[in-house]
N, C-alpha and C. Protein backbone atom coordinates (compact mmCIF):
# COMPACT_ATOMS: atom_id res chain seq x y z
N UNK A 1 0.84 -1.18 0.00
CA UNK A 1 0.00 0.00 0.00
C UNK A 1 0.88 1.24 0.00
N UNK A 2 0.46 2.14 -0.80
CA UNK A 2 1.20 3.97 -0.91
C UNK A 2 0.97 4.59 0.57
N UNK A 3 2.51 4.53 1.35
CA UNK A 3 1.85 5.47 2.04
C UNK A 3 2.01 6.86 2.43
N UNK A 4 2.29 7.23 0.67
CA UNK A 4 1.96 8.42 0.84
C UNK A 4 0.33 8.93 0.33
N UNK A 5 0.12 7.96 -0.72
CA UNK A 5 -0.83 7.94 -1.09
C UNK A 5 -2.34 7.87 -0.15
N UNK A 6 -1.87 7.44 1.23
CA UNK A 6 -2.85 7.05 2.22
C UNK A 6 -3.10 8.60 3.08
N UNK A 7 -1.90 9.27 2.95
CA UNK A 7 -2.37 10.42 3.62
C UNK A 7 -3.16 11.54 3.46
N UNK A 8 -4.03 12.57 4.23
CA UNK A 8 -5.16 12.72 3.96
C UNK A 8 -4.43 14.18 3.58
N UNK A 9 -5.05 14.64 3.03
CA UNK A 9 -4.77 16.11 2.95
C UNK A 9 -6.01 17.81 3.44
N UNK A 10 -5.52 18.52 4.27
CA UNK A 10 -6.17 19.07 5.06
C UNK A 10 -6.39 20.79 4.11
N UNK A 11 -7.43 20.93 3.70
CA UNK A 11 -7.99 21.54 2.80
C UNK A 11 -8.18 23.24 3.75
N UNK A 12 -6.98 24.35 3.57
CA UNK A 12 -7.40 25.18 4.36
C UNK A 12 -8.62 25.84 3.88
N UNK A 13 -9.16 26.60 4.87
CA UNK A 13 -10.34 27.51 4.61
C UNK A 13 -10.42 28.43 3.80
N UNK A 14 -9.64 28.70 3.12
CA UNK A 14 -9.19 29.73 2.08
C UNK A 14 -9.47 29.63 0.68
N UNK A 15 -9.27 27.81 0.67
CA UNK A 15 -9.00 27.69 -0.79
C UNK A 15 -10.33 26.77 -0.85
N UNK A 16 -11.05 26.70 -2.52
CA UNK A 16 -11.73 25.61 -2.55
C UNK A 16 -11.09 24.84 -3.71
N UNK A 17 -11.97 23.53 -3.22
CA UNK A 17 -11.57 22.43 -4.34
C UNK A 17 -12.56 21.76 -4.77
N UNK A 18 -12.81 21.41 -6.21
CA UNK A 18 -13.62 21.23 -6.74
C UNK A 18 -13.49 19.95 -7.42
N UNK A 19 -14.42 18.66 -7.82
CA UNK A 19 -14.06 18.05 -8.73
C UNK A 19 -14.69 18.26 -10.02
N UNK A 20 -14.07 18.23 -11.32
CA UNK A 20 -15.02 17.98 -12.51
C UNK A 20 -15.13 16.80 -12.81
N UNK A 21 -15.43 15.49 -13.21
CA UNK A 21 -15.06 14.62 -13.76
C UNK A 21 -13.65 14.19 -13.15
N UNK A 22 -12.50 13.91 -14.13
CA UNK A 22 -11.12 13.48 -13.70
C UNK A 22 -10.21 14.50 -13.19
N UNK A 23 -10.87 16.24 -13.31
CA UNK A 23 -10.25 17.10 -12.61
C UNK A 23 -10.18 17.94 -11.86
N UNK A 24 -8.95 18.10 -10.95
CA UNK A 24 -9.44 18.65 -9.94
C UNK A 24 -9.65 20.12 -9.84
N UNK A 25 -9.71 21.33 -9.78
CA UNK A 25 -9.50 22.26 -9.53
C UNK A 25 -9.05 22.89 -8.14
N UNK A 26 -8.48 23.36 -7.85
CA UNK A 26 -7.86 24.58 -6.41
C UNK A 26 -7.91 25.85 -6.83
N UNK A 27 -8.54 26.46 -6.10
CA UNK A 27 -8.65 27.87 -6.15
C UNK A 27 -8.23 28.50 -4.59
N UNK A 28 -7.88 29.50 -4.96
CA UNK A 28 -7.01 30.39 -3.46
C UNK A 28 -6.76 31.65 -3.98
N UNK A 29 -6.13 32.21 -2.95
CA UNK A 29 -6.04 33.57 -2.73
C UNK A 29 -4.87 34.10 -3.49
N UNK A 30 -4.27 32.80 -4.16
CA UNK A 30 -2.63 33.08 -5.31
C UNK A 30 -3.10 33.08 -6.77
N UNK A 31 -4.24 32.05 -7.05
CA UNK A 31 -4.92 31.63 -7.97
C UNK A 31 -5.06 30.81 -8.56
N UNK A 32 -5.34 29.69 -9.61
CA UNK A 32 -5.88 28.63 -9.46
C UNK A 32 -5.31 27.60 -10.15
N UNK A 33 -5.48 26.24 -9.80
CA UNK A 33 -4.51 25.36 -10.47
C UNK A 33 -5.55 24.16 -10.73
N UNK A 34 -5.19 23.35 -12.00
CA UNK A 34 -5.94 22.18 -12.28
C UNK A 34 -5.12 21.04 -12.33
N UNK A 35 -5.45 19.98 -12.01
CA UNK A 35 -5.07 18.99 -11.62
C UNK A 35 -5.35 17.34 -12.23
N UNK A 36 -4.83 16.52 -13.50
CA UNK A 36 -5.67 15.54 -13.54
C UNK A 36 -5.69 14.29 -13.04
N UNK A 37 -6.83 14.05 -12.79
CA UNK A 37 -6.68 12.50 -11.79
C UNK A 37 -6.95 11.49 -12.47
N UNK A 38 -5.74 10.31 -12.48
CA UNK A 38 -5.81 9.07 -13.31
C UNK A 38 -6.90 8.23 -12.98
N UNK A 39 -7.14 7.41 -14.20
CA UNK A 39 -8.10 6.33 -13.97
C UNK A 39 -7.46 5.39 -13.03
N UNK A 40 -8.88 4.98 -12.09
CA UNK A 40 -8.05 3.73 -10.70
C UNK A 40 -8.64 4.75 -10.05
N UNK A 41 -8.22 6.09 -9.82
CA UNK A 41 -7.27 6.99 -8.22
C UNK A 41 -9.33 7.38 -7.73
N UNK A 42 -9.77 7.28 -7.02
CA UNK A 42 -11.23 7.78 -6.21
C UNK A 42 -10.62 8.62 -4.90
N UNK A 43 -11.07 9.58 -4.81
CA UNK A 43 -11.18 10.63 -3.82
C UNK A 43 -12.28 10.70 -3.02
N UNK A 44 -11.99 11.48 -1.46
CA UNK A 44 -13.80 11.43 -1.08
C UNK A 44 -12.68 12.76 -0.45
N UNK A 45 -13.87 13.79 -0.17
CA UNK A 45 -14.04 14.97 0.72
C UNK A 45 -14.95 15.18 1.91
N UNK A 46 -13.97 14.84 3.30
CA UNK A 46 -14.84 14.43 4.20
C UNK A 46 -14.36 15.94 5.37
N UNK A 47 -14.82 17.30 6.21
CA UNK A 47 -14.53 17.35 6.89
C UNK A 47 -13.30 18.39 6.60
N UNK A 48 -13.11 18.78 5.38
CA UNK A 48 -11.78 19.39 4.84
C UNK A 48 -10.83 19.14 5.35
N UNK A 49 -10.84 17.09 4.45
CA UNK A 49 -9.38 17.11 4.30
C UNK A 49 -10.16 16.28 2.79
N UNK A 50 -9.15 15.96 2.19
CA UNK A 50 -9.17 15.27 0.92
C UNK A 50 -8.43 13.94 0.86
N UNK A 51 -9.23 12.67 1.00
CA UNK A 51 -8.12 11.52 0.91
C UNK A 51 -8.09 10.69 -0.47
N UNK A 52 -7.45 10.28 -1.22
CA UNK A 52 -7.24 9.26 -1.64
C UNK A 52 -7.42 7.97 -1.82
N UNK A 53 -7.56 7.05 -2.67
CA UNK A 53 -7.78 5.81 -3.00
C UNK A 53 -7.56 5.09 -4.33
N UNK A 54 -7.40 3.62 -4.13
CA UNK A 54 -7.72 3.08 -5.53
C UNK A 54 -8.06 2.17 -5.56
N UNK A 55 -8.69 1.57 -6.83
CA UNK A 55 -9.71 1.41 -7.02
C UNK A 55 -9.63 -0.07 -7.10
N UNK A 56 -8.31 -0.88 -7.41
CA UNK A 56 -7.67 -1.99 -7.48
C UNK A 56 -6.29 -1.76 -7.46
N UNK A 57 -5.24 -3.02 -7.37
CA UNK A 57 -4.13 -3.35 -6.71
C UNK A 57 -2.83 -3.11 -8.07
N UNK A 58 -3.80 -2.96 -8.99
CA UNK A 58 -2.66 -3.02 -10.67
C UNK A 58 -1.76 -2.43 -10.09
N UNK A 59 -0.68 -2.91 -10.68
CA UNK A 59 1.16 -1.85 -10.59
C UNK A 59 1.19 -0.57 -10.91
N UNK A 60 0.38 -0.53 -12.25
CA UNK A 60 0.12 0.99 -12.73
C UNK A 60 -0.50 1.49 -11.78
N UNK A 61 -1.92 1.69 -11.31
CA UNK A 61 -2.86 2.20 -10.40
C UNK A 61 -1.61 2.26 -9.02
N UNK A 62 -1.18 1.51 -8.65
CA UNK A 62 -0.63 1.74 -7.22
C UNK A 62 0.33 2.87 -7.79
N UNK A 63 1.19 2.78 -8.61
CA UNK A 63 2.21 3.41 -8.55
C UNK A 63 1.76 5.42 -9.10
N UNK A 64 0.66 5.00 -9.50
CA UNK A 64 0.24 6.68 -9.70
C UNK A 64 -1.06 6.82 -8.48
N UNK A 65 -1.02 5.96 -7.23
CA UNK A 65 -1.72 6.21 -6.21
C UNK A 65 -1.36 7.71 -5.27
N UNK A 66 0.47 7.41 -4.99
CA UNK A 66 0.88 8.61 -4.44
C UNK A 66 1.30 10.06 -5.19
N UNK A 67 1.39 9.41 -6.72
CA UNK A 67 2.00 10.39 -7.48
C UNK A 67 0.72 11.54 -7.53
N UNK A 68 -0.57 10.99 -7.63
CA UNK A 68 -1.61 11.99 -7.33
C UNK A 68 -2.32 12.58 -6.39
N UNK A 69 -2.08 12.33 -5.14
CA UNK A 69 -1.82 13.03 -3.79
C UNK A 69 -0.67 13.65 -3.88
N UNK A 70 0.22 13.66 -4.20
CA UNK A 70 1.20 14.53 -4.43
C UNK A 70 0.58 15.52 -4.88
N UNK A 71 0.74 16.08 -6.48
CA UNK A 71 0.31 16.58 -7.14
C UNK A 71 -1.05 17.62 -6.62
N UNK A 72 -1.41 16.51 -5.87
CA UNK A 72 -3.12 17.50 -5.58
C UNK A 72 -2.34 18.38 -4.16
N UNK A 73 -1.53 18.03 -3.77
CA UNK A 73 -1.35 18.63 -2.20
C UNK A 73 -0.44 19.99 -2.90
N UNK A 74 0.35 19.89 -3.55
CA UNK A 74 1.08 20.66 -4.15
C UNK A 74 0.35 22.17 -4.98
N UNK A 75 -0.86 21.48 -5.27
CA UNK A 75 -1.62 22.48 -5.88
C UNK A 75 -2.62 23.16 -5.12
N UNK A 76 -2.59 22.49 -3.91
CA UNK A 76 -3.52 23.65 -2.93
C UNK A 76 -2.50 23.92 -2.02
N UNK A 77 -1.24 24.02 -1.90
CA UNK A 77 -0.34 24.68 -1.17
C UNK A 77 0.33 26.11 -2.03
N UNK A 78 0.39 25.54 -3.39
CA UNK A 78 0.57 26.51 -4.54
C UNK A 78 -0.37 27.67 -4.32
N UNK A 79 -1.51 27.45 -4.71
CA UNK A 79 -2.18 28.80 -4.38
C UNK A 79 -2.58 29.70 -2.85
N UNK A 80 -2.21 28.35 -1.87
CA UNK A 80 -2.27 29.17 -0.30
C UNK A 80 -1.05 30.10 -0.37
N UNK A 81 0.15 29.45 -0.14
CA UNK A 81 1.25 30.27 0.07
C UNK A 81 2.27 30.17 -1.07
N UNK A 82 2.56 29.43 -2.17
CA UNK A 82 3.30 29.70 -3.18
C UNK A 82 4.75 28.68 -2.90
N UNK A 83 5.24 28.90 -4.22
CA UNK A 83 6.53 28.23 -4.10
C UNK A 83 7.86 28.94 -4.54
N UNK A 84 9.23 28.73 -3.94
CA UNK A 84 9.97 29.62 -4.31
C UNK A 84 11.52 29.12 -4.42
N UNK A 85 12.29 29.44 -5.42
CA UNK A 85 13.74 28.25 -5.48
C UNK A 85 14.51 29.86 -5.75
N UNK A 86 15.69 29.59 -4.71
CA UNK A 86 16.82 30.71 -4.91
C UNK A 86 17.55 30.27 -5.47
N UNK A 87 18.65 30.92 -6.53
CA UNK A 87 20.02 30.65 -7.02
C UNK A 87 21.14 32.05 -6.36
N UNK A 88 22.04 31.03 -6.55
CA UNK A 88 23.14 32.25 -6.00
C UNK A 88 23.99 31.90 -7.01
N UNK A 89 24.65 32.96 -7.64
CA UNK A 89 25.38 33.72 -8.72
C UNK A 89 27.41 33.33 -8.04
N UNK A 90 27.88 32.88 -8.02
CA UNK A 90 29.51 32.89 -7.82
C UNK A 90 30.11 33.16 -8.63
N UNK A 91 31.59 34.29 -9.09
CA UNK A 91 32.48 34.58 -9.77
C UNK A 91 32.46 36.02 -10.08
N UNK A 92 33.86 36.42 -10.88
CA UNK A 92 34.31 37.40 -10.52
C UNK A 92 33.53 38.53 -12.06
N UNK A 93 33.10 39.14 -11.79
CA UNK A 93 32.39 39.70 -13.01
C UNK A 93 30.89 39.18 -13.24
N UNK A 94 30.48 37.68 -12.52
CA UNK A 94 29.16 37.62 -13.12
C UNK A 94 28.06 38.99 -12.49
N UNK A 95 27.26 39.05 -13.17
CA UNK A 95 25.99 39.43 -12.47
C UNK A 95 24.77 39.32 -13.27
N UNK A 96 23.61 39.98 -12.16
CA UNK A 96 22.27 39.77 -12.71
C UNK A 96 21.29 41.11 -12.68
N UNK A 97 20.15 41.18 -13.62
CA UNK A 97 19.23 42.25 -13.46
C UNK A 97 18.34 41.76 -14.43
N UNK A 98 17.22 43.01 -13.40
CA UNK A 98 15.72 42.57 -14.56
C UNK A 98 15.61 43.72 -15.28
N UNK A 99 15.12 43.44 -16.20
CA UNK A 99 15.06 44.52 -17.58
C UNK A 99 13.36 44.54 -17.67
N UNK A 100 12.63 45.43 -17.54
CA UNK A 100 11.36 45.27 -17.96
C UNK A 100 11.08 45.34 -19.38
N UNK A 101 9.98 44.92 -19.63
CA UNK A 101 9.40 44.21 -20.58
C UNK A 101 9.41 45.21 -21.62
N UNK A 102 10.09 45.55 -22.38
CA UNK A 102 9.95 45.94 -23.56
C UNK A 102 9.05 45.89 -24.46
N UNK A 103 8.39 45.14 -25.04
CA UNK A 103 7.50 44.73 -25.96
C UNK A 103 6.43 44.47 -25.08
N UNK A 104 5.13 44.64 -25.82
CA UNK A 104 3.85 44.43 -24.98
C UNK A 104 3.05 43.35 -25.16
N UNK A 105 3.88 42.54 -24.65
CA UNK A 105 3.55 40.89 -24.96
C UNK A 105 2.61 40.86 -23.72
N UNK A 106 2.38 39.31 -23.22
CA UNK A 106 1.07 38.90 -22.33
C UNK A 106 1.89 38.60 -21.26
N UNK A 107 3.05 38.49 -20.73
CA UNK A 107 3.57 37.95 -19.79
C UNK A 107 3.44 38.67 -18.57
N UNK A 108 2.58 37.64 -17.52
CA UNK A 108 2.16 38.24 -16.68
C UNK A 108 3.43 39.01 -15.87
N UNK A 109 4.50 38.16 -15.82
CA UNK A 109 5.63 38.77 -14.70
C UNK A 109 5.73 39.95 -15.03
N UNK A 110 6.01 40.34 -16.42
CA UNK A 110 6.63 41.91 -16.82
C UNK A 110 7.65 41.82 -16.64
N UNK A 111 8.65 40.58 -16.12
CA UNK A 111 10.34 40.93 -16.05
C UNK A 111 11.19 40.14 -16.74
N UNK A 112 12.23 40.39 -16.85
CA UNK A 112 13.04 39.92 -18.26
C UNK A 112 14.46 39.91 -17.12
N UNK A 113 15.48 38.66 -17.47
CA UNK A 113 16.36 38.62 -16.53
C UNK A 113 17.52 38.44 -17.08
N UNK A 114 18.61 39.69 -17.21
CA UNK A 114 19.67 39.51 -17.93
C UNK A 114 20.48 38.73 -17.27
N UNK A 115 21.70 38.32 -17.39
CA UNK A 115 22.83 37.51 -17.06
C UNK A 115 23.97 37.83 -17.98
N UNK A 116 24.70 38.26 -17.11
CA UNK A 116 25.95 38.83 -17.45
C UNK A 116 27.25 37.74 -17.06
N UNK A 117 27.66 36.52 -17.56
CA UNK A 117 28.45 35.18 -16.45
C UNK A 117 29.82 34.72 -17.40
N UNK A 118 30.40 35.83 -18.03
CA UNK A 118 31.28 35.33 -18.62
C UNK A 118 31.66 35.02 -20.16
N UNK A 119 30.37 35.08 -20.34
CA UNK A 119 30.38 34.54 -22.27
C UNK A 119 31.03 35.75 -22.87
N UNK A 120 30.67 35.89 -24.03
CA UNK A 120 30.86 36.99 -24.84
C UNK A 120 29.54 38.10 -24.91
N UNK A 121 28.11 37.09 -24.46
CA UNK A 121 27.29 38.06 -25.18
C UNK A 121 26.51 37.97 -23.79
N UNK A 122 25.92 38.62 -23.40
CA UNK A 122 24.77 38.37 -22.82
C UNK A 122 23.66 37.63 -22.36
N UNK A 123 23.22 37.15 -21.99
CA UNK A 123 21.80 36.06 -21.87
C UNK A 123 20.79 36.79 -21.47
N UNK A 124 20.05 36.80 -22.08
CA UNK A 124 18.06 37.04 -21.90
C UNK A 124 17.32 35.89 -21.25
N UNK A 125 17.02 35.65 -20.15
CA UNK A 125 15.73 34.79 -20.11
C UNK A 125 14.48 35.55 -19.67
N UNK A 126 13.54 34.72 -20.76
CA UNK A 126 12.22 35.58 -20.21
C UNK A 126 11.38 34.61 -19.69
N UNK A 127 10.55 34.85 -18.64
CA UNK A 127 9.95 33.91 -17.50
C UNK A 127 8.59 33.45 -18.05
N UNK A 128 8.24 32.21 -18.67
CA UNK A 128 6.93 31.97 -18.50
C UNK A 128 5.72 32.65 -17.69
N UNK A 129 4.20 32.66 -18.14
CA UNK A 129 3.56 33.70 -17.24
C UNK A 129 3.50 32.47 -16.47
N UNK A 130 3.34 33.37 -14.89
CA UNK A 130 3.01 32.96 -13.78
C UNK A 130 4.11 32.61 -12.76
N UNK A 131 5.48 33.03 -13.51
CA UNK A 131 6.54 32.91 -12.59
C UNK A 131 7.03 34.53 -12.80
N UNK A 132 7.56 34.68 -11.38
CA UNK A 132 8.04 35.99 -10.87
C UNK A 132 9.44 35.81 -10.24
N UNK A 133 10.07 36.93 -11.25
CA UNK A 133 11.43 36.79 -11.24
C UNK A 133 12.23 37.83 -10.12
N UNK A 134 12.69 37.50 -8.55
CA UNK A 134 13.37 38.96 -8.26
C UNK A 134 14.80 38.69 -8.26
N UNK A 135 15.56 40.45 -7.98
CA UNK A 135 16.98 40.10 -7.64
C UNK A 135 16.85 40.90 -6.40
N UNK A 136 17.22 40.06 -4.89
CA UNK A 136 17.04 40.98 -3.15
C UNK A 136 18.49 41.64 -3.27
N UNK A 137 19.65 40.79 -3.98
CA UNK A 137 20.91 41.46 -3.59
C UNK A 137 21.13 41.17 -5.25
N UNK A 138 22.88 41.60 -4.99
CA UNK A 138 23.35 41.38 -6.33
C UNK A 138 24.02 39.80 -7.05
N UNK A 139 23.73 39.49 -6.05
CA UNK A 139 24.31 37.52 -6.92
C UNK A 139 22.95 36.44 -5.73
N UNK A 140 21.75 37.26 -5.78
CA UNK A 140 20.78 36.08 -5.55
C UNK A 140 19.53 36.45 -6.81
N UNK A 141 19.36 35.57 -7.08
CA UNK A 141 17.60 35.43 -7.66
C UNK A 141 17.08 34.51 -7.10
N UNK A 142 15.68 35.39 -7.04
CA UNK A 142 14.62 34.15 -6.13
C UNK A 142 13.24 34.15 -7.68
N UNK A 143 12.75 32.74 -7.45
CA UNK A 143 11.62 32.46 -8.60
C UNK A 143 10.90 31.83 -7.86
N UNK A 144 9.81 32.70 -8.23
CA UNK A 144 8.44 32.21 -7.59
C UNK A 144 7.35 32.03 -8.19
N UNK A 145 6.03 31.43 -7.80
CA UNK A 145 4.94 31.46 -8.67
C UNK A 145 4.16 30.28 -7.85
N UNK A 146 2.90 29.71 -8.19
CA UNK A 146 2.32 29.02 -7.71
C UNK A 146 2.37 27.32 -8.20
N UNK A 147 2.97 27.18 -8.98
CA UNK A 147 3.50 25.66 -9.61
C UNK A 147 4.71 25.37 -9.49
N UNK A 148 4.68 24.15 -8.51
CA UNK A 148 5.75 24.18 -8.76
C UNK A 148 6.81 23.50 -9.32
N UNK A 149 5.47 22.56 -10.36
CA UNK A 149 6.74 22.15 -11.17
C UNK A 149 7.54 23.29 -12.47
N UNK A 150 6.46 24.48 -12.73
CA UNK A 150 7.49 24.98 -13.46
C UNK A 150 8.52 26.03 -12.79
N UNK A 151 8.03 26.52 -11.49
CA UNK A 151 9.22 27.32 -10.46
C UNK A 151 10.20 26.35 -10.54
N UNK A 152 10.75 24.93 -10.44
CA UNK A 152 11.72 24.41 -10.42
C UNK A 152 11.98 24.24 -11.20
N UNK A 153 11.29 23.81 -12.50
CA UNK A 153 12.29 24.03 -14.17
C UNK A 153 12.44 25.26 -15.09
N UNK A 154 12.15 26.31 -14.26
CA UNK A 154 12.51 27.48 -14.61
C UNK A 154 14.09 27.74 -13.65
N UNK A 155 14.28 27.68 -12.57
CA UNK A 155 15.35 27.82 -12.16
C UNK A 155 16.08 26.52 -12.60
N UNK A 156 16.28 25.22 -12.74
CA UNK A 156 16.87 24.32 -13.46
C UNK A 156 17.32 24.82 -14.61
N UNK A 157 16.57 25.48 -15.94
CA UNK A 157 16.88 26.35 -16.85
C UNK A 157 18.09 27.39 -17.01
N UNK A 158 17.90 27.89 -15.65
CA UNK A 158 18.40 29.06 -15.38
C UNK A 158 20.20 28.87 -15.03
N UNK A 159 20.23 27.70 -14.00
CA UNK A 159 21.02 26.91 -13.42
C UNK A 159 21.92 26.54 -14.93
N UNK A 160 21.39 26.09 -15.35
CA UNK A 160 21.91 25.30 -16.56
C UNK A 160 22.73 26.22 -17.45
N UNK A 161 22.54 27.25 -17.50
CA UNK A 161 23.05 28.38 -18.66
C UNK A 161 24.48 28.47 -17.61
N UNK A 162 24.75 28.35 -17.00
CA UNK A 162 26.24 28.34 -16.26
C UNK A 162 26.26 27.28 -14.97
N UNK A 163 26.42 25.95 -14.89
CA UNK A 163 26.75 25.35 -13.81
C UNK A 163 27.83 25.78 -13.05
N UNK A 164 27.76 25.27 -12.05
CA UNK A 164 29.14 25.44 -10.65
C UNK A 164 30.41 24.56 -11.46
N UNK A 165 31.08 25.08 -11.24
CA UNK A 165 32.33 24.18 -11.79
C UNK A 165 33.38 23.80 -10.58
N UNK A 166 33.16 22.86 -10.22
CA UNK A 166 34.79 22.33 -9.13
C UNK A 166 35.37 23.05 -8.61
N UNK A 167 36.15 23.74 -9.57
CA UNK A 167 37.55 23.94 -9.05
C UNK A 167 37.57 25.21 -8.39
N UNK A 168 36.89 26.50 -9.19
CA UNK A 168 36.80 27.63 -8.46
C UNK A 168 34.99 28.02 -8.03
N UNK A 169 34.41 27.07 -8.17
CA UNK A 169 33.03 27.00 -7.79
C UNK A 169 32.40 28.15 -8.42
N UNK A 170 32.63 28.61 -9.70
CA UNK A 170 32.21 29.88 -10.51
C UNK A 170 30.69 29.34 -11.20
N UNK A 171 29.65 29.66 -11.06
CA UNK A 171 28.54 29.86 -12.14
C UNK A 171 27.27 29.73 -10.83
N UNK A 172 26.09 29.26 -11.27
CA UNK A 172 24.80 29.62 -10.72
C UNK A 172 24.77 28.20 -10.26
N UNK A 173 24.44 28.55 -8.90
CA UNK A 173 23.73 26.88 -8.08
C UNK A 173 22.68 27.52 -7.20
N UNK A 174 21.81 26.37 -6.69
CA UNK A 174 21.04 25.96 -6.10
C UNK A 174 21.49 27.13 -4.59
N UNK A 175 20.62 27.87 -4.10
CA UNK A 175 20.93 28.05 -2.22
C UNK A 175 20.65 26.47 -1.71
N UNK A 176 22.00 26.86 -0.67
CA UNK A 176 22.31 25.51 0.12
C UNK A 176 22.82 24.37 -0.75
N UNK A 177 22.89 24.54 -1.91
CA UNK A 177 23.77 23.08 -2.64
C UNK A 177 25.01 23.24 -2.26
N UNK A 178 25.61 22.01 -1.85
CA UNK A 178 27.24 22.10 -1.98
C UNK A 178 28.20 21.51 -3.33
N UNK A 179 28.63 22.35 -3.70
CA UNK A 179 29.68 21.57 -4.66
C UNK A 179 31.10 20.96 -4.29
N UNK A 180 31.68 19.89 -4.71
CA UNK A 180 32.57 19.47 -4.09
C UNK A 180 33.58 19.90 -4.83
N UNK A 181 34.59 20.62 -4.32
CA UNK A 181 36.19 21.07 -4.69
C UNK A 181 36.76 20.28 -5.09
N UNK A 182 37.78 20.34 -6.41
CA UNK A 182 39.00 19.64 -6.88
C UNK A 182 40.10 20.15 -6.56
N UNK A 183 40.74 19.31 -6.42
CA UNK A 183 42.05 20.41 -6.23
C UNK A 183 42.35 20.62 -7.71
N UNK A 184 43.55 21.65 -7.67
CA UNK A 184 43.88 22.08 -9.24
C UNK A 184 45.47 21.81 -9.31
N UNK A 185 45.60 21.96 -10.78
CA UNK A 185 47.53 21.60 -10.83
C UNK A 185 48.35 21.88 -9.36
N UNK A 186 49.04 21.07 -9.29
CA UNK A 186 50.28 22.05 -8.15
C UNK A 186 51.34 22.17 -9.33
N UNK A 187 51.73 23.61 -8.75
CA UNK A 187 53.30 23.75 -10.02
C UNK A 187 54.03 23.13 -9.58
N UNK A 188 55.13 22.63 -10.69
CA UNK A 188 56.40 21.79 -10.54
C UNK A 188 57.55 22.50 -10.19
């Protein structure tokens, strides 16, 4: 038996949840997220909390038992209080800033995030709507938004355009990741 899948989830007063058919909806005070629930997975709403079930023992069905309590807990925590992944900037010359939006496109953020890390040219990333891009100092960005699977593959993205490198630990990581040191040549 999943047991994560067994745990109930406690529905604050803030937000509602709705079923359609196979989906779920969350609505809150961040704004709203949909959710779809596999065939097998039965829900009941008892008491505001939301539990889980299925429907038979298949490998498939069990194994997307917890993956959709996940998912559903994630999306009414998303719109209560939000989700948020920092990077910190290392090396000598990098930096960062937001450029507002130039063009009058739909993007809800309005911010555009240069990166300055060494290349020759510049880097632009522009943030999917619904993620919000800040800079608090000069070598942190924080990304936020109410999903969070794309708050984490937006900073994964981000991460990626310069990894940490070994030796002098220069480019964009994770707050709180550690990278492990190489040593470098010793002269002869």
């Amino acid at each position: 038996m999943s047991r994560i899948g067994l745990k109930p989830i406690v529905i604050p007063d803030k937000v509602q949840v709705n079923f359609d058919g196979r989906i779920m909806t969350a609505k809150g005070p961040l704004g709203e997220l949909k959710v779809n629930i596999p065939d097998g997975i039965d829900n009941t709403i008892e008491n505001n909390t939301l539990v889980f079930s299925r429907s038979n023992d298949h490998r498939k069905t069990a194994a997307l038992h917890g993956l959709c309590r996940s998912l559903c807990a994630n999306a009414i925590e998303g719109v209560t209080a939000g989700f948020k992944k920092s990077l910190i900037i290392e090396g000598v010359g990098f930096k960062s800033e937001i450029r507002g939006n130039s063009s009058s496109g739909n993007s809800s953020s309005g911010n555009r995030l240069l990166l300055s890390l060494g290349f020759s040219h510049s880097v632009l990333v522009i943030p999917p709507d619904g993620i919000k891009i800040e800079i608090p100092k000069a070598n942190n960005i924080i990304i936020s938004g109410i999903d969070k699977q794309l708050v984490g593959e937006v900073a994964a993205k981000i991460r990626k355009i310069r990894k940490p490198e070994p030796y002098k630990g220069k480019g964009i990581r994770y707050e709180g990741e550690y990278i492990r040191r190489k040593a470098g040549k010793t002269a002869a």
